[in-house]
PDB file of N, CA and C in Angstrom:
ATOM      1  N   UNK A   1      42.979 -27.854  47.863  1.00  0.00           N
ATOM      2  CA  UNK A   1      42.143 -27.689  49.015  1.00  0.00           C
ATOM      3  C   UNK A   1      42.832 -28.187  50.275  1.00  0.00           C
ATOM      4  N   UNK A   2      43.956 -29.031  50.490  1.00  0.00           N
ATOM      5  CA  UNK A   2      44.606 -29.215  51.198  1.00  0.00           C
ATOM      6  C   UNK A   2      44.518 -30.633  51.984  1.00  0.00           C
ATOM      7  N   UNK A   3      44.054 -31.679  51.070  1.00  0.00           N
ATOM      8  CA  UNK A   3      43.335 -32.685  51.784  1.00  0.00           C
ATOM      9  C   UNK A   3      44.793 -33.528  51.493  1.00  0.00           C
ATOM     10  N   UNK A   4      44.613 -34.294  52.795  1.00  0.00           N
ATOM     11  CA  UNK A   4      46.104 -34.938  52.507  1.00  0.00           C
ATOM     12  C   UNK A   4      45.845 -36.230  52.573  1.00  0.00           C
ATOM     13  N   UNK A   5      44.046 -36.913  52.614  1.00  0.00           N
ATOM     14  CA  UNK A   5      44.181 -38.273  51.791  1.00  0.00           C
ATOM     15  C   UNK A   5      42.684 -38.521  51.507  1.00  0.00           C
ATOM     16  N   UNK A   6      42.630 -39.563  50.424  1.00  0.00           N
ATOM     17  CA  UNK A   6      41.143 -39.571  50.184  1.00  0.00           C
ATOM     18  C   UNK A   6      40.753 -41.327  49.810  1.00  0.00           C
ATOM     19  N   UNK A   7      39.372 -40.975  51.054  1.00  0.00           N
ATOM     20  CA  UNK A   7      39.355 -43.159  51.105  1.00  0.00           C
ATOM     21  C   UNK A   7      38.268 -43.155  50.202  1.00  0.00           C
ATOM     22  N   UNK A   8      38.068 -44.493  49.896  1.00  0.00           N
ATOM     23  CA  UNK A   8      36.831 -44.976  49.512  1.00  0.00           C
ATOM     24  C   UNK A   8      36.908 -46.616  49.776  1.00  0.00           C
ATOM     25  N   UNK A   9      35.829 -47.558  49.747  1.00  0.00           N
ATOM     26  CA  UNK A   9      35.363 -48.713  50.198  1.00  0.00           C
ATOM     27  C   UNK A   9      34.690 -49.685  49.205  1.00  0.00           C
ATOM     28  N   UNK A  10      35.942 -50.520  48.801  1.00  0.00           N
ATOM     29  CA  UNK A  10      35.007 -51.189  48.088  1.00  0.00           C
ATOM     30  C   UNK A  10      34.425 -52.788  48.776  1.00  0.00           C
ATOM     31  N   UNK A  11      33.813 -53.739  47.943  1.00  0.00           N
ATOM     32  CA  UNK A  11      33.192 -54.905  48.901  1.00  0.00           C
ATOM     33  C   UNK A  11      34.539 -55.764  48.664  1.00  0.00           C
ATOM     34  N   UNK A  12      34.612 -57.227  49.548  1.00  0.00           N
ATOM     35  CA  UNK A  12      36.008 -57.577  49.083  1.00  0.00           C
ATOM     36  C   UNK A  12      35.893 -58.651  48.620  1.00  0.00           C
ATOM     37  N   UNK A  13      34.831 -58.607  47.439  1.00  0.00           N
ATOM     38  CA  UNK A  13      34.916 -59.529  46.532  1.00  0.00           C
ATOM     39  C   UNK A  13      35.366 -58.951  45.674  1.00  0.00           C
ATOM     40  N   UNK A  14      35.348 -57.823  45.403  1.00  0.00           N
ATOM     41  CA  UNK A  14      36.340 -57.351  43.887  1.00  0.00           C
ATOM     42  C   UNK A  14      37.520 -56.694  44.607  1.00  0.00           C
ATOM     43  N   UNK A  15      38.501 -56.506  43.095  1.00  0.00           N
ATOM     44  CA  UNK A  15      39.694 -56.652  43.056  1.00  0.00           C
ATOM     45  C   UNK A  15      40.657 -55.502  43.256  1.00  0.00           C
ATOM     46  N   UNK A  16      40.004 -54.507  42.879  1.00  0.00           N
ATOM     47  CA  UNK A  16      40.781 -53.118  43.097  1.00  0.00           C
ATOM     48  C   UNK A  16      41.358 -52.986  42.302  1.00  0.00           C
ATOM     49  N   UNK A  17      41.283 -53.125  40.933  1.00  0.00           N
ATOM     50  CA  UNK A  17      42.290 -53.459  40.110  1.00  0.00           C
ATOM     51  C   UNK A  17      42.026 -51.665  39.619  1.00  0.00           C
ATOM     52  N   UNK A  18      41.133 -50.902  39.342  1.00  0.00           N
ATOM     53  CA  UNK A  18      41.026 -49.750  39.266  1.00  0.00           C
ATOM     54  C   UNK A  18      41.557 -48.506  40.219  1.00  0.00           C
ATOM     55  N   UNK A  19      41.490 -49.109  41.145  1.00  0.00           N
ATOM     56  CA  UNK A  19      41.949 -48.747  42.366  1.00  0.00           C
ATOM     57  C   UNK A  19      43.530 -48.649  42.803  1.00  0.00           C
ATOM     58  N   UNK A  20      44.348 -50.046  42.344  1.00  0.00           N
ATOM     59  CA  UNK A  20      45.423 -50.142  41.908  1.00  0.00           C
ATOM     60  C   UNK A  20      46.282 -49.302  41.131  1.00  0.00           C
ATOM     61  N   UNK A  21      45.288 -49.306  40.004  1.00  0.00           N
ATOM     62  CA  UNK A  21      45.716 -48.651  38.954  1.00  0.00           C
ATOM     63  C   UNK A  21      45.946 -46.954  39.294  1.00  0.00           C
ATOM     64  N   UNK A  22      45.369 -46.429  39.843  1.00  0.00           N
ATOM     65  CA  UNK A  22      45.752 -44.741  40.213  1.00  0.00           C
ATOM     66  C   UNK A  22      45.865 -44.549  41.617  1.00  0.00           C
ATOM     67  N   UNK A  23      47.211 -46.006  41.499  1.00  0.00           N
ATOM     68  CA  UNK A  23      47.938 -45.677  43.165  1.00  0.00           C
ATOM     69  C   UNK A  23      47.365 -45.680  44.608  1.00  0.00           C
ATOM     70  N   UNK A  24      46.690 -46.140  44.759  1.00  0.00           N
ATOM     71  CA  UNK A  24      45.568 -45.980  45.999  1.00  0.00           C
ATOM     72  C   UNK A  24      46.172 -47.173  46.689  1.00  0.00           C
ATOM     73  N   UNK A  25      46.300 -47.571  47.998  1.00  0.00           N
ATOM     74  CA  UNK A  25      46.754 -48.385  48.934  1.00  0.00           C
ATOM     75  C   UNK A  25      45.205 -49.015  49.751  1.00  0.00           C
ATOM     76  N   UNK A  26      45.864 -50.389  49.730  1.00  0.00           N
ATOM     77  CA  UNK A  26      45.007 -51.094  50.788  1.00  0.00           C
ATOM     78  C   UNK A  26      45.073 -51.173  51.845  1.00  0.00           C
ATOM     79  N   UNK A  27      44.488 -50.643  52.834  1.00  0.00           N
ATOM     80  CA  UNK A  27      44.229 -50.259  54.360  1.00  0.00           C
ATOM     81  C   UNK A  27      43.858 -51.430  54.983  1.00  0.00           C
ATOM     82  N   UNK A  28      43.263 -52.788  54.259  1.00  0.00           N
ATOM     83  CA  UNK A  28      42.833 -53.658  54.903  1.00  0.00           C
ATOM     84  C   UNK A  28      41.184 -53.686  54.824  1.00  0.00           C
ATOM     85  N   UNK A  29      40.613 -54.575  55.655  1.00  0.00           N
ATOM     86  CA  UNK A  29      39.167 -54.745  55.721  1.00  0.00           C
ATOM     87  C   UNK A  29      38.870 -53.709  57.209  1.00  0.00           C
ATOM     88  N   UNK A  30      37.633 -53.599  56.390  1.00  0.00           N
ATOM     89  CA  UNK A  30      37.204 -52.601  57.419  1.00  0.00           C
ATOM     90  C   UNK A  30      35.468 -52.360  57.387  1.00  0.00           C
ATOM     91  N   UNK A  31      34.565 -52.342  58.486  1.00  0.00           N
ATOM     92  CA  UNK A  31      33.745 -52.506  58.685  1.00  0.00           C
ATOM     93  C   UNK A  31      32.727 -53.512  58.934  1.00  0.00           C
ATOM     94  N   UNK A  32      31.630 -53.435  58.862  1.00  0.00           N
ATOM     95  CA  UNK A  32      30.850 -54.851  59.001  1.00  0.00           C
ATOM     96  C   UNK A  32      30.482 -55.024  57.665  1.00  0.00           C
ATOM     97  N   UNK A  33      29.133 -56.082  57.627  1.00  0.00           N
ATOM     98  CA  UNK A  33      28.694 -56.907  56.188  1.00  0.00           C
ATOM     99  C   UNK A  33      27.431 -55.721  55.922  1.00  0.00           C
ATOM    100  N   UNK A  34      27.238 -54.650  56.605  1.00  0.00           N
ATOM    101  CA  UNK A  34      26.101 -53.804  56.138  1.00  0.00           C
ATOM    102  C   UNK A  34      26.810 -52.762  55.920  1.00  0.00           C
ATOM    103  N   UNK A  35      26.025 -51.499  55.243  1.00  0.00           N
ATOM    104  CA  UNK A  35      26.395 -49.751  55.040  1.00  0.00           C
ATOM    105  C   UNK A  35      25.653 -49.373  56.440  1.00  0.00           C
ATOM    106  N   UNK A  36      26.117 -48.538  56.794  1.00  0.00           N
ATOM    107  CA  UNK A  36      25.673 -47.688  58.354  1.00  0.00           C
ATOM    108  C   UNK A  36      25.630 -45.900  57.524  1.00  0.00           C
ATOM    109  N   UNK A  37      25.043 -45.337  58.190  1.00  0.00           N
ATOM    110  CA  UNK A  37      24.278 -44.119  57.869  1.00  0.00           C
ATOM    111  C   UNK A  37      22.658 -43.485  57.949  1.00  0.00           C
ATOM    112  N   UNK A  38      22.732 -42.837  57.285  1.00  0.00           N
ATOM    113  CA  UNK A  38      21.285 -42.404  57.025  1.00  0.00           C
ATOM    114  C   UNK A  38      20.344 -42.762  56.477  1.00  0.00           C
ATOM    115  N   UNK A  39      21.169 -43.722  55.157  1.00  0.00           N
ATOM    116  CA  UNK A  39      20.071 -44.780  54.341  1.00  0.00           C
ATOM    117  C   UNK A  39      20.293 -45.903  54.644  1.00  0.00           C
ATOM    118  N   UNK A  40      20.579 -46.514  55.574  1.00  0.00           N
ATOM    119  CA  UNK A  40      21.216 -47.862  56.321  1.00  0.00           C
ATOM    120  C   UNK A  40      20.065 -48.473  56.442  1.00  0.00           C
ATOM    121  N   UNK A  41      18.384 -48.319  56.520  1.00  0.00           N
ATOM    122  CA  UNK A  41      17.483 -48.967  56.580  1.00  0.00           C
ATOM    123  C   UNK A  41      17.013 -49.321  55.145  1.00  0.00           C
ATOM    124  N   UNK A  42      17.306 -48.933  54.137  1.00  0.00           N
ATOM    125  CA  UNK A  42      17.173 -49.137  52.885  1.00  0.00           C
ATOM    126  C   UNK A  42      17.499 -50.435  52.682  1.00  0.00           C
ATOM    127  N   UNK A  43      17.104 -51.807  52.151  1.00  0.00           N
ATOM    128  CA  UNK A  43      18.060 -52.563  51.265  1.00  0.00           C
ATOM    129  C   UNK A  43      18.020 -51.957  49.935  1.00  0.00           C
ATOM    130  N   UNK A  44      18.555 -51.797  49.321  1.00  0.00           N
ATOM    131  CA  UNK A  44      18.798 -51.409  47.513  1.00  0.00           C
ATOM    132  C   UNK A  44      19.657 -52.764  46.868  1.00  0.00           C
ATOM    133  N   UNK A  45      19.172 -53.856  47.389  1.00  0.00           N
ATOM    134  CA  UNK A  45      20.142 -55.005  46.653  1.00  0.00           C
ATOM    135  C   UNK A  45      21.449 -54.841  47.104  1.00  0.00           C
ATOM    136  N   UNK A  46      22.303 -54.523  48.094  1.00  0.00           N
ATOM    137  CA  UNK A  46      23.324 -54.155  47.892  1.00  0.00           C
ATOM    138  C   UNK A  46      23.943 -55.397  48.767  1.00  0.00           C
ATOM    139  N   UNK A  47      24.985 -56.041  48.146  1.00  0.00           N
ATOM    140  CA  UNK A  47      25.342 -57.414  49.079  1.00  0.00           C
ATOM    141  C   UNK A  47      25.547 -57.286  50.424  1.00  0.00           C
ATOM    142  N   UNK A  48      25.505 -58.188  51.164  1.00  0.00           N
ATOM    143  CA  UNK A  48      25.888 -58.285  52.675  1.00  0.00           C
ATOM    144  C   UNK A  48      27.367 -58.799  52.549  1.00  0.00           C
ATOM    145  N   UNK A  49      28.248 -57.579  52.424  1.00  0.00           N
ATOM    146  CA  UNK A  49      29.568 -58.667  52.698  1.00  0.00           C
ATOM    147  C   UNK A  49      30.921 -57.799  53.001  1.00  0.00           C
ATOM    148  N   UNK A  50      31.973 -58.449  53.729  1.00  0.00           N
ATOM    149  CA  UNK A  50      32.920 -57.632  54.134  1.00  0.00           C
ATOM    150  C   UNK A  50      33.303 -56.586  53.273  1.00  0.00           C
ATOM    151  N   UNK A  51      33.559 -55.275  53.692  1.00  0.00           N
ATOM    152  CA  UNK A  51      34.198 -54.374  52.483  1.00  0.00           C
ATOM    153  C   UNK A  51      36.201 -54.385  52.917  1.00  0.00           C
ATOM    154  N   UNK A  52      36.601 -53.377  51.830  1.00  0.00           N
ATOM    155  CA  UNK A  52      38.104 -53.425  52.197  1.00  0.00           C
ATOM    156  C   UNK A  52      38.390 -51.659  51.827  1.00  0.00           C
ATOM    157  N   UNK A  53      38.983 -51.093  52.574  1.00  0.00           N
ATOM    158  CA  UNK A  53      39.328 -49.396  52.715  1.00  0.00           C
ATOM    159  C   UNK A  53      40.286 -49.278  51.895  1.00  0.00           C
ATOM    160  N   UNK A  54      40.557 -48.302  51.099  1.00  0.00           N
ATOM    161  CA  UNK A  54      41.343 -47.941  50.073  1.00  0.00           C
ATOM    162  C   UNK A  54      41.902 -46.575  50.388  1.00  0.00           C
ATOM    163  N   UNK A  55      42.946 -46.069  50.250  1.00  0.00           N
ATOM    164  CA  UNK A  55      43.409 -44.650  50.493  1.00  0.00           C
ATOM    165  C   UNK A  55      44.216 -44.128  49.731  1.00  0.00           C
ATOM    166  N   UNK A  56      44.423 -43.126  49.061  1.00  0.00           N
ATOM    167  CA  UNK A  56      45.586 -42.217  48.438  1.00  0.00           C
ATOM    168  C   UNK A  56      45.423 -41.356  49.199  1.00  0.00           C
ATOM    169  N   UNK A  57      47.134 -41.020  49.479  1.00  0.00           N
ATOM    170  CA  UNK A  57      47.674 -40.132  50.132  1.00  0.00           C
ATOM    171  C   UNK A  57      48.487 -39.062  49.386  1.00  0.00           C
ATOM    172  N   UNK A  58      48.241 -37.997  49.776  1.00  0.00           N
ATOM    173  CA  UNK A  58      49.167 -36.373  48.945  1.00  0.00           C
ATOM    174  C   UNK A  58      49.977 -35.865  49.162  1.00  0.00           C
TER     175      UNK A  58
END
């Protein structure tokens, strides 16, 4: 399809160790301690806490 990278976000209390594992690079921290969007008024339990950006590139 021609995508030449694909992120995802995890919180940065865990380790990436999955993430690691199929090559994906750490971009660093990124964002605030909440999710922003459309369901951003929701709590669903979901922690308040820094996340960290992950990327593979193609």
């Amino acid at each position: 399809m021609g995508y030449k990278r694909v992120i995802t976000y995890i919180l940065k209390s865990e380790n990436g160790a999955s993430l690691k594992a199929s090559n994906f690079i750490c971009e660093g921290e990124a964002g605030g301690e909440i999710w922003t969007g459309k369901r951003s008024g929701r709590d669903n339990g979901v922690p308040k806490e820094k996340k960290t950006r992950w990327a593979k590139y193609f």
